[in-house]
Protein backbone atom coordinates (compact mmCIF):
# COMPACT_ATOMS: atom_id res chain seq x y z
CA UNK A 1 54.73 135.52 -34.00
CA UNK A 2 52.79 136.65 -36.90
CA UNK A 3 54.29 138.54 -39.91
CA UNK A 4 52.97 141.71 -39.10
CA UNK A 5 55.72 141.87 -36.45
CA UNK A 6 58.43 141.65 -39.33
CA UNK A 7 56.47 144.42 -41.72
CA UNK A 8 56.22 147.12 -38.66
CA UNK A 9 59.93 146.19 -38.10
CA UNK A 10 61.04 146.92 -41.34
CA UNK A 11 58.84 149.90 -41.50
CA UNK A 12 60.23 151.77 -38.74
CA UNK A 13 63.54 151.27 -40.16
CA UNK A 14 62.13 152.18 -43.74
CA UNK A 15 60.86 155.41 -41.55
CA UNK A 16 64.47 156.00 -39.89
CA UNK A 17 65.75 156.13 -44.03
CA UNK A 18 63.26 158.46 -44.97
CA UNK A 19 63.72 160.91 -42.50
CA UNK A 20 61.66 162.84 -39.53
CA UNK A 21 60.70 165.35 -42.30
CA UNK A 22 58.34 163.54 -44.45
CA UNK A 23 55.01 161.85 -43.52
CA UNK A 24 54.41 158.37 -45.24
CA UNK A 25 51.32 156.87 -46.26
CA UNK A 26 51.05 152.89 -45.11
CA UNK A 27 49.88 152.05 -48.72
CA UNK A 28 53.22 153.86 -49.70
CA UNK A 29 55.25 151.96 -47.28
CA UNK A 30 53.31 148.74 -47.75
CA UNK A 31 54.03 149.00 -51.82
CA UNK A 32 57.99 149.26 -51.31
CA UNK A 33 57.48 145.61 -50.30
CA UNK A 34 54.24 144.86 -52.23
CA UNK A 35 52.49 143.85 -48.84
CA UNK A 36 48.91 144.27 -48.45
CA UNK A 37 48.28 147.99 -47.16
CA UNK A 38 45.21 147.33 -44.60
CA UNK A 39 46.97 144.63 -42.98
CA UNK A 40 50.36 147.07 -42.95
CA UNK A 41 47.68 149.94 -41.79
CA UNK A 42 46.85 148.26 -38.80
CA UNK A 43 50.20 147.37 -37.77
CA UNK A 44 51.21 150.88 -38.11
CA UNK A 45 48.37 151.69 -35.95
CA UNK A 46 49.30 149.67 -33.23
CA UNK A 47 53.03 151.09 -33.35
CA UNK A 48 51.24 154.68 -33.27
CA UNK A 49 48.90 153.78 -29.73
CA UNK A 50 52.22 152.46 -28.37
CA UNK A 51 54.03 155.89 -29.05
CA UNK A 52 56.59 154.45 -31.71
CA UNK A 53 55.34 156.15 -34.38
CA UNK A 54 53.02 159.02 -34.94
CA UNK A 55 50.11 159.49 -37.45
CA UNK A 56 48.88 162.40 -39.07
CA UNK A 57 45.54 162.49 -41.02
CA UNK A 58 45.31 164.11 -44.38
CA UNK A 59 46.28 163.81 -48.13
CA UNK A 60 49.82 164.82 -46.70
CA UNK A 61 49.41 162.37 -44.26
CA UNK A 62 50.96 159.57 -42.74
CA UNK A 63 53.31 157.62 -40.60
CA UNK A 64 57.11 158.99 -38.94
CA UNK A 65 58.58 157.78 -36.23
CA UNK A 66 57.73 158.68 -32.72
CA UNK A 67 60.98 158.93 -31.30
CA UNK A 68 64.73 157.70 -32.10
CA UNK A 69 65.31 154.06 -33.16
CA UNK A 70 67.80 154.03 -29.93
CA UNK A 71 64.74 154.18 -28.37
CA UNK A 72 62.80 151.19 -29.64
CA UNK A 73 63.72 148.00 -29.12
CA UNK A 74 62.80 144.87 -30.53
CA UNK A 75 60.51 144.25 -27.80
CA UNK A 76 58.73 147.18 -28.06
CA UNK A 77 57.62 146.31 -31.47
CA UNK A 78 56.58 143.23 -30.81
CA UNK A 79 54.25 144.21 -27.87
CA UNK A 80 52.89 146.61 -29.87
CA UNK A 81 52.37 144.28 -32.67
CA UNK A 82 51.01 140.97 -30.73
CA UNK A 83 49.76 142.52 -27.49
CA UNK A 84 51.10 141.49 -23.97
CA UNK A 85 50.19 137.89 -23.59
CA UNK A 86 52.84 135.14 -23.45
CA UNK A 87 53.61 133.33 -26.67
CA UNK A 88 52.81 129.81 -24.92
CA UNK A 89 49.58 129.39 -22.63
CA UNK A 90 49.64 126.16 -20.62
CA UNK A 91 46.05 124.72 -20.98
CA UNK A 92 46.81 122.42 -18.48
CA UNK A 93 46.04 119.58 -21.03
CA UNK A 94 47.47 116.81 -18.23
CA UNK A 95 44.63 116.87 -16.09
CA UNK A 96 42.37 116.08 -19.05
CA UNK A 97 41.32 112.39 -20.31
CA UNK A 98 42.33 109.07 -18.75
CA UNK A 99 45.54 109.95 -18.35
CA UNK A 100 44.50 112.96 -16.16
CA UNK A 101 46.50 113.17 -12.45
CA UNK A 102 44.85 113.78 -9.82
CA UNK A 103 43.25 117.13 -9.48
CA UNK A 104 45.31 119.08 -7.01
CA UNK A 105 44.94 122.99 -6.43
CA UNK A 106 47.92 124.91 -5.83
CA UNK A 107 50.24 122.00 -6.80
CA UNK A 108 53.41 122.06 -9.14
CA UNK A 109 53.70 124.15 -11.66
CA UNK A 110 53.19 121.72 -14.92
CA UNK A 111 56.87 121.39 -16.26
CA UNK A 112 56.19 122.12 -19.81
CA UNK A 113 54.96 125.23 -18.88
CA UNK A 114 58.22 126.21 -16.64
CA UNK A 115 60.40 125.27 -19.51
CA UNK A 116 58.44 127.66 -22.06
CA UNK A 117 58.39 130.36 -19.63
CA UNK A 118 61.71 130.20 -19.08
CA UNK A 119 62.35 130.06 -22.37
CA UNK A 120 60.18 133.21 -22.92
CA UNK A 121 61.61 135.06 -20.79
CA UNK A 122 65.04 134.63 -22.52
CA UNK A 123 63.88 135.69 -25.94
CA UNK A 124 61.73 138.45 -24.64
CA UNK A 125 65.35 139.90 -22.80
CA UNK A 126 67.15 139.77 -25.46
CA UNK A 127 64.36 141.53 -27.93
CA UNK A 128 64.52 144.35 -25.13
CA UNK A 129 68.19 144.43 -25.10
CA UNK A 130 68.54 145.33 -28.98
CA UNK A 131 67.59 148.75 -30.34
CA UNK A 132 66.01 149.13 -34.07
CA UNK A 133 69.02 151.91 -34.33
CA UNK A 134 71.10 148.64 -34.25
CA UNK A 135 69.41 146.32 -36.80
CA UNK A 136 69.39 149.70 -39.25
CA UNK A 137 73.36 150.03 -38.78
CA UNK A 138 72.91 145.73 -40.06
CA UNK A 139 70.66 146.50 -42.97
CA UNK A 140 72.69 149.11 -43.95
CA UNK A 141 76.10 147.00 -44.16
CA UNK A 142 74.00 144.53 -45.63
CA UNK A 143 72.48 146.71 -48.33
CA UNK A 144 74.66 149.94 -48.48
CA UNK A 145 71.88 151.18 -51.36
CA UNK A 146 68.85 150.74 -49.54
CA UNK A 147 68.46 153.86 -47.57
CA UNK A 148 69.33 156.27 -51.25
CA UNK A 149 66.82 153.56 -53.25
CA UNK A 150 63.77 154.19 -50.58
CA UNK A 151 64.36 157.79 -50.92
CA UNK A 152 64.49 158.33 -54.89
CA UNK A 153 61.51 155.80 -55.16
CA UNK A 154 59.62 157.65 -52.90
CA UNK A 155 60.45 160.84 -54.61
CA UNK A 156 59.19 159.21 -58.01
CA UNK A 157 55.70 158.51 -56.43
């Protein structure tokens, strides 16, 4: 998973913090945690085609959330971040070389592959079963501060 997942993460809960009211730049969001602001940029753009936040153009311009973090899971993010494709794609390496089987069509299904499924499957339930309105309630008893320090840094820039 790259980082990009963790950055629009973190922004949408930065977004949550700020408020529905205000519109934030991704070079603003992306210098809270000195990341670089294209790369940010297009990970807030792919959270915006996937309806989790919306964009407005302009020198007022910028990112809010789409809808409630209840509404977002982990999952969500993610997909909209890395696309639909499973993390692990079986190349079917064993029927390459010398010590290739025999080629067989519609045989079993290569059990590497079955275990990494399986195992994708599991992590890609449980990033649909958590909400980002949950891992804000974390960062908050985490950080108590970081919600009131967002907002008066933002309101210095």
């Amino acid at each position: 998973m790259s980082e990009g997942v963790e950055w629009a993460l973190h922004s949408c809960v930065n977004l949550a913090w700020i408020g529905p009211e205000r519109a934030v730049s991704a070079a603003r969001l992306a210098a809270w945690h000195e990341l670089p602001p294209a790369y940010l940029n297009k990970q807030l753009q792919a959270l915006a085609r996937e309806g989790i936040v919306t964009s407005t153009p302009g020198p007022r311009g910028g990112f809010r959330l789409a809808r409630p973090l209840t509404d977002i899971s982990l999952m969500d993010v993610v997909a909209a971040v890395e696309g639909p494709e499973e993390a692990f794609r079986c190349a079917e390496i064993r029927q390459q070389g010398p010590g290739a089987g025999p080629k067989t069509t519609g045989g079993p299904e290569c059990a590497i592959a079955h275990a990494m499924g399986r195992a994708e499957l599991a992590w890609r339930r449980a990033l649909a079963e958590q909400n980002l309105d949950e891992i804000r309630q974390q960062a908050e008893r985490q950080a108590p501060e970081a919600p009131e320090r967002l907002r008066a840094w933002l309101a210095t820039r």
